[in-house]
N, C-alpha and C. Protein backbone atom coordinates (compact mmCIF):
# COMPACT_ATOMS: atom_id res chain seq x y z
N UNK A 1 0.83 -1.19 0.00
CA UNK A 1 0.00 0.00 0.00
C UNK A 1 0.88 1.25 0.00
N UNK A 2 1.83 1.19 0.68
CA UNK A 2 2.74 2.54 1.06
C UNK A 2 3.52 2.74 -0.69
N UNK A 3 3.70 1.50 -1.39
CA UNK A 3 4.53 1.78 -2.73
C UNK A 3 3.64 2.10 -3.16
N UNK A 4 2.37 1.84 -3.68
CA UNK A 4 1.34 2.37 -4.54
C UNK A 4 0.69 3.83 -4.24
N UNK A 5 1.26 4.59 -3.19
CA UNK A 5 0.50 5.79 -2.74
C UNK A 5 1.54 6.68 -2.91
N UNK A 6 2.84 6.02 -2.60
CA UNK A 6 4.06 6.75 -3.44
C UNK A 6 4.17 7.28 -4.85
N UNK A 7 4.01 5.96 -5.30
CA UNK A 7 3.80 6.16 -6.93
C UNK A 7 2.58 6.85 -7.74
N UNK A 8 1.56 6.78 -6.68
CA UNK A 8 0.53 7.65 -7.16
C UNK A 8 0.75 8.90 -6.90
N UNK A 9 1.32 9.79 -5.32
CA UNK A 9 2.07 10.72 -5.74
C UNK A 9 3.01 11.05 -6.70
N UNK A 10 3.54 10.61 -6.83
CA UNK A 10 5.05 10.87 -8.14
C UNK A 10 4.01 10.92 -9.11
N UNK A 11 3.19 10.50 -9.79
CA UNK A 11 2.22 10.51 -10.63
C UNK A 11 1.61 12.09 -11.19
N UNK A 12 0.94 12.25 -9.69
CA UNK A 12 0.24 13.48 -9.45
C UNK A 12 1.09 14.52 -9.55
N UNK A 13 2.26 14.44 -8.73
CA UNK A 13 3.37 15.76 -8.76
C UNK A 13 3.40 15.67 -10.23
N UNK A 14 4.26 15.00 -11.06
CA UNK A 14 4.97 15.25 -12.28
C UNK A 14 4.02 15.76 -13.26
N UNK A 15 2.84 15.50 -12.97
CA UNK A 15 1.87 15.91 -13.88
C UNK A 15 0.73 16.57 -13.71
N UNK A 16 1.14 17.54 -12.63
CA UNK A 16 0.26 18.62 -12.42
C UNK A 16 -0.12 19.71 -13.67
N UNK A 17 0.77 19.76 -14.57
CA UNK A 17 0.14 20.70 -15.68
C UNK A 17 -0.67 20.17 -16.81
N UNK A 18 -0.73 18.55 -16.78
CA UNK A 18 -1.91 18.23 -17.37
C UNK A 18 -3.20 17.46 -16.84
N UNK A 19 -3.16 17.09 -15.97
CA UNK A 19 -4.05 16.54 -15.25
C UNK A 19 -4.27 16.11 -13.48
N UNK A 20 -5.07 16.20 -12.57
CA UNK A 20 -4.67 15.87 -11.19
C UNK A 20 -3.60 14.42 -11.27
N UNK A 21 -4.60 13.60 -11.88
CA UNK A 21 -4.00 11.98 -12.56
C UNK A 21 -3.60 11.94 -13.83
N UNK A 22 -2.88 11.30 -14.05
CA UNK A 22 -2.10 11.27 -15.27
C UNK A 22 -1.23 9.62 -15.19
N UNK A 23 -1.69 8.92 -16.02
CA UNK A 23 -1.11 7.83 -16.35
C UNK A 23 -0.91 7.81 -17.68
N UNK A 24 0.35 7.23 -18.30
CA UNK A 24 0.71 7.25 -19.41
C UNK A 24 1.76 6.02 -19.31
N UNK A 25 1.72 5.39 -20.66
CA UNK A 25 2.94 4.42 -20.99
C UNK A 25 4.76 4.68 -21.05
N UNK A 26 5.99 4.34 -20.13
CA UNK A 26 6.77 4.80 -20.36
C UNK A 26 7.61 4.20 -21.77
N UNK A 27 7.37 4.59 -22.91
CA UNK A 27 8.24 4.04 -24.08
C UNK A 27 7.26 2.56 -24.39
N UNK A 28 8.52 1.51 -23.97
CA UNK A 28 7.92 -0.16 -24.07
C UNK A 28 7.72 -0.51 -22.88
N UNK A 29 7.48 0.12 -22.08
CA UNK A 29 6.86 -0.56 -20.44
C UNK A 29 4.95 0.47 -20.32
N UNK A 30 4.68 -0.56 -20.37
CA UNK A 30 3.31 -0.05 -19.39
C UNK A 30 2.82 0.72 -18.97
N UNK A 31 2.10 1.35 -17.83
CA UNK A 31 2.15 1.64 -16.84
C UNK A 31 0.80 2.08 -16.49
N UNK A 32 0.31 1.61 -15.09
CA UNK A 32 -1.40 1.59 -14.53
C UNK A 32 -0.80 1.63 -12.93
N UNK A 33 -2.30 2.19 -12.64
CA UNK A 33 -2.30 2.10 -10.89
C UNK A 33 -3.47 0.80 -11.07
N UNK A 34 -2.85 0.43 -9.82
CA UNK A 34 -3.66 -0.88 -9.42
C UNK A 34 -4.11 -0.52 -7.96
N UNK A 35 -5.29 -0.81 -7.79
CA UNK A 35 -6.22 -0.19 -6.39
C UNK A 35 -6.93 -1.72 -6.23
N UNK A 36 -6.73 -2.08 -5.24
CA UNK A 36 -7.45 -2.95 -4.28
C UNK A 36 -8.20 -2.90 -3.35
N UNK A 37 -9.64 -2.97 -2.69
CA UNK A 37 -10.55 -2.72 -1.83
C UNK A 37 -10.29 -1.35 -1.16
N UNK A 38 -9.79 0.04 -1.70
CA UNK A 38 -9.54 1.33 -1.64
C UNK A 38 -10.80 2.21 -2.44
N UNK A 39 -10.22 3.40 -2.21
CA UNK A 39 -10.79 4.33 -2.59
C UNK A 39 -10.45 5.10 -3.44
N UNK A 40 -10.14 5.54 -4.40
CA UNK A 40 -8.73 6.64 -5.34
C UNK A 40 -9.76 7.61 -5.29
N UNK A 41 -9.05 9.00 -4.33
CA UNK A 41 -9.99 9.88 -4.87
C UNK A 41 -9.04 11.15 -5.54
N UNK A 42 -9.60 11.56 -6.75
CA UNK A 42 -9.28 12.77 -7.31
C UNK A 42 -10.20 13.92 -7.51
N UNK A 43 -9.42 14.80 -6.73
CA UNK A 43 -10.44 16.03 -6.79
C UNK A 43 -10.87 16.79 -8.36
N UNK A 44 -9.32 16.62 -9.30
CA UNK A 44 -10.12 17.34 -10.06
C UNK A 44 -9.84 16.28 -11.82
N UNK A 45 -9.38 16.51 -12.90
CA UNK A 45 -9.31 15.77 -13.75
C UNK A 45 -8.64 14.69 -13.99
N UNK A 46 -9.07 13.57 -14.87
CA UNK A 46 -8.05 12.42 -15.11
C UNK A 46 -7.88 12.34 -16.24
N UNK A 47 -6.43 12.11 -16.73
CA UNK A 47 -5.85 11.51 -18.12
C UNK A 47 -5.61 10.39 -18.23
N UNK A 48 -6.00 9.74 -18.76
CA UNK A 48 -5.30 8.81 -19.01
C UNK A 48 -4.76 8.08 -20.49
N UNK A 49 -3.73 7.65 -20.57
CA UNK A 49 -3.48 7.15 -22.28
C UNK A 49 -3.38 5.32 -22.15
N UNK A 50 -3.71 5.44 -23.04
CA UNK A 50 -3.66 3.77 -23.63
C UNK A 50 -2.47 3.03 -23.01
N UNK A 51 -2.35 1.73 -22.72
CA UNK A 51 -1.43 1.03 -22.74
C UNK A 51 -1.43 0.14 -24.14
N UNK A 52 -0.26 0.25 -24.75
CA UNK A 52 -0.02 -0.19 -26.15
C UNK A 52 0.64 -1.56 -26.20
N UNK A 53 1.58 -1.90 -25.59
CA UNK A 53 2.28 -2.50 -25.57
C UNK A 53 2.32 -4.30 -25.31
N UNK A 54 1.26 -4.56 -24.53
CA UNK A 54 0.53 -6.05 -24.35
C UNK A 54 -1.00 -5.64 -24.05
N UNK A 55 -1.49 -6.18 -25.30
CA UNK A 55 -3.18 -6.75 -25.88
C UNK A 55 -3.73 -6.83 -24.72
N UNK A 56 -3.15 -7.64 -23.71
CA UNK A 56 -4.50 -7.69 -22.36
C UNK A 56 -3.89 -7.31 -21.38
N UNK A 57 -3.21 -5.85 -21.50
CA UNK A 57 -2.96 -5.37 -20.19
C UNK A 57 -3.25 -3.60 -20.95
N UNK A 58 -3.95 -3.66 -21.43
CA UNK A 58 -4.51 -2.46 -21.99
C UNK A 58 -4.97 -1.15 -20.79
N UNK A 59 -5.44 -1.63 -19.90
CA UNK A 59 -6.20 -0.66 -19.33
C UNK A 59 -5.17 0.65 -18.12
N UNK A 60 -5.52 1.70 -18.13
CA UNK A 60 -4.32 2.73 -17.37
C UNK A 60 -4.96 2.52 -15.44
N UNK A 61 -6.16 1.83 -15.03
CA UNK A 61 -6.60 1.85 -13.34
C UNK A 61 -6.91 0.85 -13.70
N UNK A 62 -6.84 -0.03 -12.51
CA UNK A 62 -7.34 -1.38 -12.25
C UNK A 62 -7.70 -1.57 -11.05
N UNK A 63 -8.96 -1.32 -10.73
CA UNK A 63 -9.95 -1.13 -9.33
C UNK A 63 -10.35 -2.83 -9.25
N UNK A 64 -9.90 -3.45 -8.35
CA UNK A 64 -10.33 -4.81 -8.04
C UNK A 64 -10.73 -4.63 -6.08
N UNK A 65 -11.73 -5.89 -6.23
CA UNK A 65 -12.14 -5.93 -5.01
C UNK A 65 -12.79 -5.24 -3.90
N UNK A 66 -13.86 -4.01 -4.87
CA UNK A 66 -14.41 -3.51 -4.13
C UNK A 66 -13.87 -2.12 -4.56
N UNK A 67 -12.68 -1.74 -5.11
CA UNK A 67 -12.04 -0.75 -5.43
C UNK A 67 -12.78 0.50 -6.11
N UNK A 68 -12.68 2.18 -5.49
CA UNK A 68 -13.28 2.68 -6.67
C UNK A 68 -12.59 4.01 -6.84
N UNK A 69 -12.84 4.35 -8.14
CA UNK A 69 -12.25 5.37 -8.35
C UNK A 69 -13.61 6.83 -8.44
N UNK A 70 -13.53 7.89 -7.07
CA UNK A 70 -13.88 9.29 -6.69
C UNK A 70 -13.82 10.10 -7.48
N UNK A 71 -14.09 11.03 -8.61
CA UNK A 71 -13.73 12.16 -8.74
C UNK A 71 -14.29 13.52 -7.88
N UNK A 72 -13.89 14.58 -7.22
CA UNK A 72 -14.54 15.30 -6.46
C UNK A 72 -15.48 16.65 -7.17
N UNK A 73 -15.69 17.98 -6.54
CA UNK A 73 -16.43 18.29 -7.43
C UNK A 73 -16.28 19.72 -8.32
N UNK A 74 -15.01 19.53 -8.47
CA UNK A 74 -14.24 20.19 -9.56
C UNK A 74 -14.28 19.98 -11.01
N UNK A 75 -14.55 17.83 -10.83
CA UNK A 75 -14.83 17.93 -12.08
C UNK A 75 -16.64 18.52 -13.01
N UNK A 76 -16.90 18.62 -13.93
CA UNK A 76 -18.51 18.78 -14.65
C UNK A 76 -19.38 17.49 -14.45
N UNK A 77 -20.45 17.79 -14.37
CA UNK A 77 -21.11 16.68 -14.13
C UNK A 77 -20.79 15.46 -15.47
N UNK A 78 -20.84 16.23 -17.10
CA UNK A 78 -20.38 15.49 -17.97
C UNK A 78 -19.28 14.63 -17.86
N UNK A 79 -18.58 14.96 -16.91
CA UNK A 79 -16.96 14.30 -16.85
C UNK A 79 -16.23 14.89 -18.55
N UNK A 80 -16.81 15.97 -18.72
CA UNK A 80 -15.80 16.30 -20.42
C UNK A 80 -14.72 16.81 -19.98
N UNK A 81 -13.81 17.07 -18.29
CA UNK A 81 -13.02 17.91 -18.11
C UNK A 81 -11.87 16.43 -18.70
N UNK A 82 -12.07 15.11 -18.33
CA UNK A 82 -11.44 13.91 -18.21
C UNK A 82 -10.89 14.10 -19.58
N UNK A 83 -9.83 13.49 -19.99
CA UNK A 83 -9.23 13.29 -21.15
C UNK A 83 -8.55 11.65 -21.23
N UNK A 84 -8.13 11.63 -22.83
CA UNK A 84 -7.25 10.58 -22.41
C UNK A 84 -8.06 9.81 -23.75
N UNK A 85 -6.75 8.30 -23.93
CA UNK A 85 -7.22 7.15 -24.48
C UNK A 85 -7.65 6.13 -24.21
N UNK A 86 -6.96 6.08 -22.55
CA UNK A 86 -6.82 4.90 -22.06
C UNK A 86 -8.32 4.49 -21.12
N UNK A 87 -8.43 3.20 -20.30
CA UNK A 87 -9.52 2.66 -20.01
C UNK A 87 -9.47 2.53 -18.69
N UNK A 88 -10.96 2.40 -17.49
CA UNK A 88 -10.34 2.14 -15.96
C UNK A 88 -10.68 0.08 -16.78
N UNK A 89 -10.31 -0.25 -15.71
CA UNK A 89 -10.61 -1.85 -16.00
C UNK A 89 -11.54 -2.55 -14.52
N UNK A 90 -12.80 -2.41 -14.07
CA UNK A 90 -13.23 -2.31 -12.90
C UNK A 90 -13.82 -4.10 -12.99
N UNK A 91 -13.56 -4.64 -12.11
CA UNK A 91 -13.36 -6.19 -11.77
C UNK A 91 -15.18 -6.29 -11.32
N UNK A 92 -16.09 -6.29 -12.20
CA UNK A 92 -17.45 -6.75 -11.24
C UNK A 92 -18.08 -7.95 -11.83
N UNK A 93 -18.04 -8.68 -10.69
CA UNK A 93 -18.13 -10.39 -10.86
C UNK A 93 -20.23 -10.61 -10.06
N UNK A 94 -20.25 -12.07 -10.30
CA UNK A 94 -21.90 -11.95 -9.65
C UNK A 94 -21.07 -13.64 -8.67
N UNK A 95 -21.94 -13.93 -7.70
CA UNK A 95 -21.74 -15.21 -7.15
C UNK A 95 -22.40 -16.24 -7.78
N UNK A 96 -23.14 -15.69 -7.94
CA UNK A 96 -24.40 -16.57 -9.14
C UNK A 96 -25.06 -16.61 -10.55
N UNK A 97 -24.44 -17.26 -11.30
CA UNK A 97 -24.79 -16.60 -12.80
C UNK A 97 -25.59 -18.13 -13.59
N UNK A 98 -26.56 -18.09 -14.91
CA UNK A 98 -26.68 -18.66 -15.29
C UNK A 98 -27.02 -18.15 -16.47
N UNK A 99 -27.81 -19.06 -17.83
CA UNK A 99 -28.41 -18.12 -18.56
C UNK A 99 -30.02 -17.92 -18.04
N UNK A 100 -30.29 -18.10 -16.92
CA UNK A 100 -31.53 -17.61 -16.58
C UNK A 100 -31.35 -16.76 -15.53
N UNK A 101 -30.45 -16.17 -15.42
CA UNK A 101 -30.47 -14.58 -14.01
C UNK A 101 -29.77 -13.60 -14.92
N UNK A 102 -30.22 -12.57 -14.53
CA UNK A 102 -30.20 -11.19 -14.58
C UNK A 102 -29.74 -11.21 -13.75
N UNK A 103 -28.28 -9.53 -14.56
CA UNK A 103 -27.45 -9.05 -13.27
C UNK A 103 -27.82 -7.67 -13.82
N UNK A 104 -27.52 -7.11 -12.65
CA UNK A 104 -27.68 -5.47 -12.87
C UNK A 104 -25.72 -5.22 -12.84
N UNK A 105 -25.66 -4.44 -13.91
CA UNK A 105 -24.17 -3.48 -14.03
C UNK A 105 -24.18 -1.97 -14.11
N UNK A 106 -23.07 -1.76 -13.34
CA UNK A 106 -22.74 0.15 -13.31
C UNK A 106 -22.09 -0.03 -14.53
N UNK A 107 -21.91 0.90 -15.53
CA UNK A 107 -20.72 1.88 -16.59
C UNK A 107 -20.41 2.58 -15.83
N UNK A 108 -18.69 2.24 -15.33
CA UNK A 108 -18.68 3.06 -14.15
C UNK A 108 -17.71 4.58 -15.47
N UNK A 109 -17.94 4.76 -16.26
CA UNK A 109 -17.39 5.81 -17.19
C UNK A 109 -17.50 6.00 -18.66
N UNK A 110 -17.13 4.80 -19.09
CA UNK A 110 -17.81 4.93 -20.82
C UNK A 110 -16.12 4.21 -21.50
N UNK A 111 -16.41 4.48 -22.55
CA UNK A 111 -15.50 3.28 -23.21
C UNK A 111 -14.39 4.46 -23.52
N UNK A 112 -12.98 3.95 -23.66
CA UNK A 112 -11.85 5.83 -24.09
C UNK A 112 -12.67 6.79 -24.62
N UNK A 113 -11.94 7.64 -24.35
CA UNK A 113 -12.66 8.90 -24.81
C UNK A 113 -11.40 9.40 -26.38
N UNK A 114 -11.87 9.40 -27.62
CA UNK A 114 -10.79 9.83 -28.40
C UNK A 114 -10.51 11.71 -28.45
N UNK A 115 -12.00 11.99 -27.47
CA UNK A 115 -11.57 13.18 -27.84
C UNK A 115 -11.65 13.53 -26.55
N UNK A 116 -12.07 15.18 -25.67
CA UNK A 116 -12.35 14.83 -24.60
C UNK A 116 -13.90 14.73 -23.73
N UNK A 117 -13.53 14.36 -22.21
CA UNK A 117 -14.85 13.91 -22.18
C UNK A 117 -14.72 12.10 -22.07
N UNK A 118 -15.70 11.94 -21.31
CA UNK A 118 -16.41 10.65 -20.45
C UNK A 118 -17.33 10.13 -22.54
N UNK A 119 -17.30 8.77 -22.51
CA UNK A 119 -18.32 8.74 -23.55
C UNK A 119 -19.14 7.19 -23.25
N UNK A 120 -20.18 6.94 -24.00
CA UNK A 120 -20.66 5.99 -23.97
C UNK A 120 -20.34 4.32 -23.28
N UNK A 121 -20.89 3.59 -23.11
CA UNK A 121 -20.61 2.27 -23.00
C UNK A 121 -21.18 1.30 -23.72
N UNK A 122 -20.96 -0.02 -23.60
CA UNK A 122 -21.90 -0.90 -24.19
C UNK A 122 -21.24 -2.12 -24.12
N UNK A 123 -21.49 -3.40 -24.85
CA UNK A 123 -20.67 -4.37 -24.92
C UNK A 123 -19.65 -5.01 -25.33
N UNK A 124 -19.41 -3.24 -26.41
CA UNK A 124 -18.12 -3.86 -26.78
C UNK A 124 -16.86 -3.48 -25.65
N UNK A 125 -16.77 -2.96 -24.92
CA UNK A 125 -15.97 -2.48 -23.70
C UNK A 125 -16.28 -3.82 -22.92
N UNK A 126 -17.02 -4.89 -22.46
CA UNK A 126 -17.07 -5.61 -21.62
C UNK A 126 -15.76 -6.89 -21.92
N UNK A 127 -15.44 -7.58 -20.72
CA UNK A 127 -13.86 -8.20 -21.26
C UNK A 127 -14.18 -9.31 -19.91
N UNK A 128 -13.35 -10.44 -20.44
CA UNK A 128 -13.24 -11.57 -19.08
C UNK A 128 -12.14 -11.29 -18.97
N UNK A 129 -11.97 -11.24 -17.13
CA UNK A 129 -10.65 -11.55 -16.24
C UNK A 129 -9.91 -12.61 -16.64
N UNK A 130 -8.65 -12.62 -17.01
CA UNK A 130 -7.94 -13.59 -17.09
C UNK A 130 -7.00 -14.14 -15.66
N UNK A 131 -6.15 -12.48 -15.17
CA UNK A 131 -5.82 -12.63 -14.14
C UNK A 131 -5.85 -11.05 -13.51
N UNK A 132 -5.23 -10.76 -12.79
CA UNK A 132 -5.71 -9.52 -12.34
C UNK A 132 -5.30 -8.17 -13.02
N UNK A 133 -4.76 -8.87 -13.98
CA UNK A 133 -4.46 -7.38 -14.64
C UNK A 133 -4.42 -7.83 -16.50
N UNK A 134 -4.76 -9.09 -16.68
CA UNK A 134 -4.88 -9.58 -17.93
C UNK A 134 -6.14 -9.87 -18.00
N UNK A 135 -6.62 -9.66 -19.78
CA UNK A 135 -8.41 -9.41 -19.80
C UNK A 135 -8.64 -10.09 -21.06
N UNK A 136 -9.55 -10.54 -21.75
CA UNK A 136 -9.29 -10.61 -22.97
C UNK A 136 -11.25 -10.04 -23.48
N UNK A 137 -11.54 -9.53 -24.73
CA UNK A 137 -12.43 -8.73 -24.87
C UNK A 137 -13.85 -9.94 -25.54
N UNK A 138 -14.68 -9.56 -24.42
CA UNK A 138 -15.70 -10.49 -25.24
C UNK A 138 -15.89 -10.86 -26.21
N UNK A 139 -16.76 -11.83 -26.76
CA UNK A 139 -17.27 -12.05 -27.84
C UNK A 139 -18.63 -11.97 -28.18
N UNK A 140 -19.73 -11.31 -28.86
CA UNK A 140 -20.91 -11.50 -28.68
C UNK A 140 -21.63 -12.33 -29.73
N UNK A 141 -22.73 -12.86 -29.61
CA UNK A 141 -24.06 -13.09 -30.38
C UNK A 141 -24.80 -12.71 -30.21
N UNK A 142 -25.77 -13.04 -31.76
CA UNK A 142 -27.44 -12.79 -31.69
C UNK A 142 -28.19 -13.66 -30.86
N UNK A 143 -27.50 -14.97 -30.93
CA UNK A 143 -28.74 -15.63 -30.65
C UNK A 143 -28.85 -15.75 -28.67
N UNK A 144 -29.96 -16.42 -28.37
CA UNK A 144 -30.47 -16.86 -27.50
C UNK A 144 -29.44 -16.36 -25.90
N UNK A 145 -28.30 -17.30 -26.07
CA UNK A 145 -27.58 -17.77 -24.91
C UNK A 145 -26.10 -17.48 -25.52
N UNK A 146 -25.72 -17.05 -24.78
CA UNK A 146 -24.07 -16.59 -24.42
C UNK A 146 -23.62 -18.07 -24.25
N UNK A 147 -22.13 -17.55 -23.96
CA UNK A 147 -21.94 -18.96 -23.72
C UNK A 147 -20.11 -18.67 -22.59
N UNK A 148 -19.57 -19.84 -21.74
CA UNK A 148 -18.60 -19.33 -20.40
C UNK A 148 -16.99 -19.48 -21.51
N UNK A 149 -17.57 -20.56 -22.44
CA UNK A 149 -15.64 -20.73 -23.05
C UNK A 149 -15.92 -20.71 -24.49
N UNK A 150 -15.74 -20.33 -25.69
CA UNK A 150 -15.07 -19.18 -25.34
C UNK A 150 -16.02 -17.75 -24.67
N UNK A 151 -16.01 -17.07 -23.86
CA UNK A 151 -16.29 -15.91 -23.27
C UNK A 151 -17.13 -15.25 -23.97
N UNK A 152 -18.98 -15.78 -24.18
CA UNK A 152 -19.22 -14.85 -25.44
C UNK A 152 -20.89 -14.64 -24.66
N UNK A 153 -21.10 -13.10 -25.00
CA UNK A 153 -22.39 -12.38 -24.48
C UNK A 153 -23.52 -12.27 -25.60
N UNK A 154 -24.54 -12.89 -25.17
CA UNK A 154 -25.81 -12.78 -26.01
C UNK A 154 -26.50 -10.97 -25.62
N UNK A 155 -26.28 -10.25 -27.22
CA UNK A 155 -26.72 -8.70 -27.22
C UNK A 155 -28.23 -8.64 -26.75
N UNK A 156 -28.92 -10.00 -27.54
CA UNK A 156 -30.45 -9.24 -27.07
C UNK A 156 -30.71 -9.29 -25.50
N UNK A 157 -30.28 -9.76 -24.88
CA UNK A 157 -30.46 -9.16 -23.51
C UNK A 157 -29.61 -8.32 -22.43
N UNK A 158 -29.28 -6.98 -23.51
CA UNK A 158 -28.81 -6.04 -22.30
C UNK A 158 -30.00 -4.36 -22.55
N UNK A 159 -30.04 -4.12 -21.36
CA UNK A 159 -30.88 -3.00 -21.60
C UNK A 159 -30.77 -2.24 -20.51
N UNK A 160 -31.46 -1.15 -20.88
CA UNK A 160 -30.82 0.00 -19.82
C UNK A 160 -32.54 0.56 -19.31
N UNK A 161 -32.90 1.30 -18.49
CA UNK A 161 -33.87 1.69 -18.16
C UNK A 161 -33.84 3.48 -17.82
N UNK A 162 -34.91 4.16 -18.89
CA UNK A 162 -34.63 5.39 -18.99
C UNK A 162 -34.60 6.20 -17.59
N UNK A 163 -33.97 7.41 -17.61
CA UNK A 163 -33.59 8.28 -16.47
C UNK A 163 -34.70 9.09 -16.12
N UNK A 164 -35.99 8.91 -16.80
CA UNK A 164 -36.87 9.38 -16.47
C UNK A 164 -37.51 9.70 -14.59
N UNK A 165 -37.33 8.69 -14.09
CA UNK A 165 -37.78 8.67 -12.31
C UNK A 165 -37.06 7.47 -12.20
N UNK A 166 -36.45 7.05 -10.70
CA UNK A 166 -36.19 5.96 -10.39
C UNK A 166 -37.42 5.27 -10.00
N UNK A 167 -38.28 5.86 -9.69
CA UNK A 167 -39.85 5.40 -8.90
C UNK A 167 -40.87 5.29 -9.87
N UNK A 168 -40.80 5.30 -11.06
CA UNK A 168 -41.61 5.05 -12.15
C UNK A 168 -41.65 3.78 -12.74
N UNK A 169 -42.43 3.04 -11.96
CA UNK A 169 -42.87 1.52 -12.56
C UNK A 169 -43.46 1.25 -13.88
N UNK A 170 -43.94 2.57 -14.35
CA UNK A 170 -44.64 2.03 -15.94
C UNK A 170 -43.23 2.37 -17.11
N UNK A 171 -42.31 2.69 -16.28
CA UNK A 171 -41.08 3.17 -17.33
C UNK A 171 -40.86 1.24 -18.00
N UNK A 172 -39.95 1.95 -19.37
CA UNK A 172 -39.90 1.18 -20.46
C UNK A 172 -38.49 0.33 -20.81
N UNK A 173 -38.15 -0.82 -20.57
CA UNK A 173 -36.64 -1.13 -20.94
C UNK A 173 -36.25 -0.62 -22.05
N UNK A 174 -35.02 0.04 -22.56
CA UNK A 174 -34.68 0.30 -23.54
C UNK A 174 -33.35 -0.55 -23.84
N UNK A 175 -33.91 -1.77 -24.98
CA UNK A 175 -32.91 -2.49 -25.62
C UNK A 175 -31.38 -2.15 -26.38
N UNK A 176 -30.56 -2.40 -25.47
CA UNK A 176 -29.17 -1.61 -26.27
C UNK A 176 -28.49 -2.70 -27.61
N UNK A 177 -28.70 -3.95 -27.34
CA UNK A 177 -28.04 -4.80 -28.42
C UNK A 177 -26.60 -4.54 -28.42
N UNK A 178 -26.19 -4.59 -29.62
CA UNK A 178 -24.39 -4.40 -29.57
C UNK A 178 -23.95 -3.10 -29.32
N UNK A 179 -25.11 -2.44 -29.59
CA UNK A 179 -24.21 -0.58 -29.49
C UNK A 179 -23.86 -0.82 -27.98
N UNK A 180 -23.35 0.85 -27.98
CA UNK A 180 -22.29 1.64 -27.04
C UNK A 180 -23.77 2.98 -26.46
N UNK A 181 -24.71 2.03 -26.32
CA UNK A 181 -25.64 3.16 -25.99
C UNK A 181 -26.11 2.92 -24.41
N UNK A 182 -24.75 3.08 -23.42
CA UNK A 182 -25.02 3.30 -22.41
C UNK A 182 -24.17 4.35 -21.78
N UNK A 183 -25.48 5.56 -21.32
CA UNK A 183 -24.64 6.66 -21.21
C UNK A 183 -23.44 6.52 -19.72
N UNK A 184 -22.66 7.44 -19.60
CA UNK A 184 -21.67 6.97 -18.74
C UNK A 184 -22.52 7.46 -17.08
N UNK A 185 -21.77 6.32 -16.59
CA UNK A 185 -21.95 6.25 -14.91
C UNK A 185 -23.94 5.94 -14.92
N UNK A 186 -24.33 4.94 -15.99
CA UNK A 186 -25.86 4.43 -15.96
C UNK A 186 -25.64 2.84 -15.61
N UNK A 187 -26.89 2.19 -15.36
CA UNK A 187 -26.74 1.16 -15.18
C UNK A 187 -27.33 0.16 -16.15
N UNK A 188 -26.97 -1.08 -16.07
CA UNK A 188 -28.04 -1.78 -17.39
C UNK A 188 -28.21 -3.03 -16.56
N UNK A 189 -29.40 -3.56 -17.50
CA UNK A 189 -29.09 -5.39 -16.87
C UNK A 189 -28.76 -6.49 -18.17
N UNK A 190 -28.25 -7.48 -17.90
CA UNK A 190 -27.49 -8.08 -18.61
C UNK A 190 -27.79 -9.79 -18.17
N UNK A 191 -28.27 -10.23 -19.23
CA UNK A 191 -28.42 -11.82 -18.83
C UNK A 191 -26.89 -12.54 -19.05
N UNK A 192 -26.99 -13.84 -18.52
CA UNK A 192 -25.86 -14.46 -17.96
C UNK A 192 -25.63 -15.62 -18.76
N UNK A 193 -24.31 -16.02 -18.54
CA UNK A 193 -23.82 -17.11 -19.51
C UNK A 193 -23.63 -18.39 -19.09
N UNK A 194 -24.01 -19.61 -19.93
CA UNK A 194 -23.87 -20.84 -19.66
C UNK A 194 -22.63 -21.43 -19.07
């Protein structure tokens, strides 16, 4: 804990003129914060850039175990102050899955942003854990049932429910399918795989 709060300072110092947070790749090495059953809070913007360099270690935060990442309230409600290429990679697992349960999921941000600004989500951003910092990116279908090997999500059942009232029972599921039409920090539900 004490090396990772270090390095997240050194982080923050060096790159106070572009962002509170700032993660970036050095050359051919990597580089991500990894947060475990913590809190990361940043008061005001985050950058982050791509990791290029290994396919399933793509992502610049890796919030496992309860982990989350704060912004305070400096940033816009849009999150357009955020920049960057890169991705958080947030670990949310169910105890119980089949293809007959429904799980409810946060977008806890939206898929990179190429320009700036927080943007959309959907299924193509969703990825299986390999190990805690290796992922590899779903696969989806049309039909019926997903399936656990290879790692693949059936589109017709994810949907999001409009922002209209939380207390509005006659509100309407709105079917997302393969798009990226979940706005950031919304929730959806998502049926489960064999």
């Amino acid at each position: 804990m004490k090396n990772l709060l270090l390095l997240l300072a050194m982080l923050i110092t060096s790159a106070t003129m572009f962002s509170q947070l700032f993660v970036k790749p050095n050359g051919t090495t990597d580089s991500y914060v990894f947060v475990t059953d913590e809190i990361l809070f940043v008061e005001q913007d985050v950058n982050l850039q791509i990791n290029t360099n290994n396919a399933t270690t793509e992502a610049s935060i890796y919030l496992r175990n309860g982990a989350q990442l704060i912004q305070g309230s400096t940033v816009d409600a849009a999150g357009s102050s955020n920049k960057g290429t890169g991705m958080l990679a947030v670990d949310q697992t169910v105890a119980e899955t089949s293809v007959y349960h429904y799980n409810f999921w946060h977008s806890p941000v939206g898929k990179p942003a190429v320009s700036n600004g927080n943007k959309n989500a959907g299924v193509s951003r969703l990825y299986k854990m390999n190990t805690l910092t290796s992922s590899t990116l779903a696969q989806t279908t049309t039909a019926r049932n997903g399936d656990n090997d290879p790692f693949t999500i059936s589109t017709r059942w994810i949907y999001t429910r409009p922002s209209s009232g939380i207390l509005d029972i006659e509100a309407v599921y709105n079917r997302i399918n393969g798009t990226d039409g979940i706005a950031p920090g919304l929730g959806f539900t998502m049926k489960g795989v064999s």
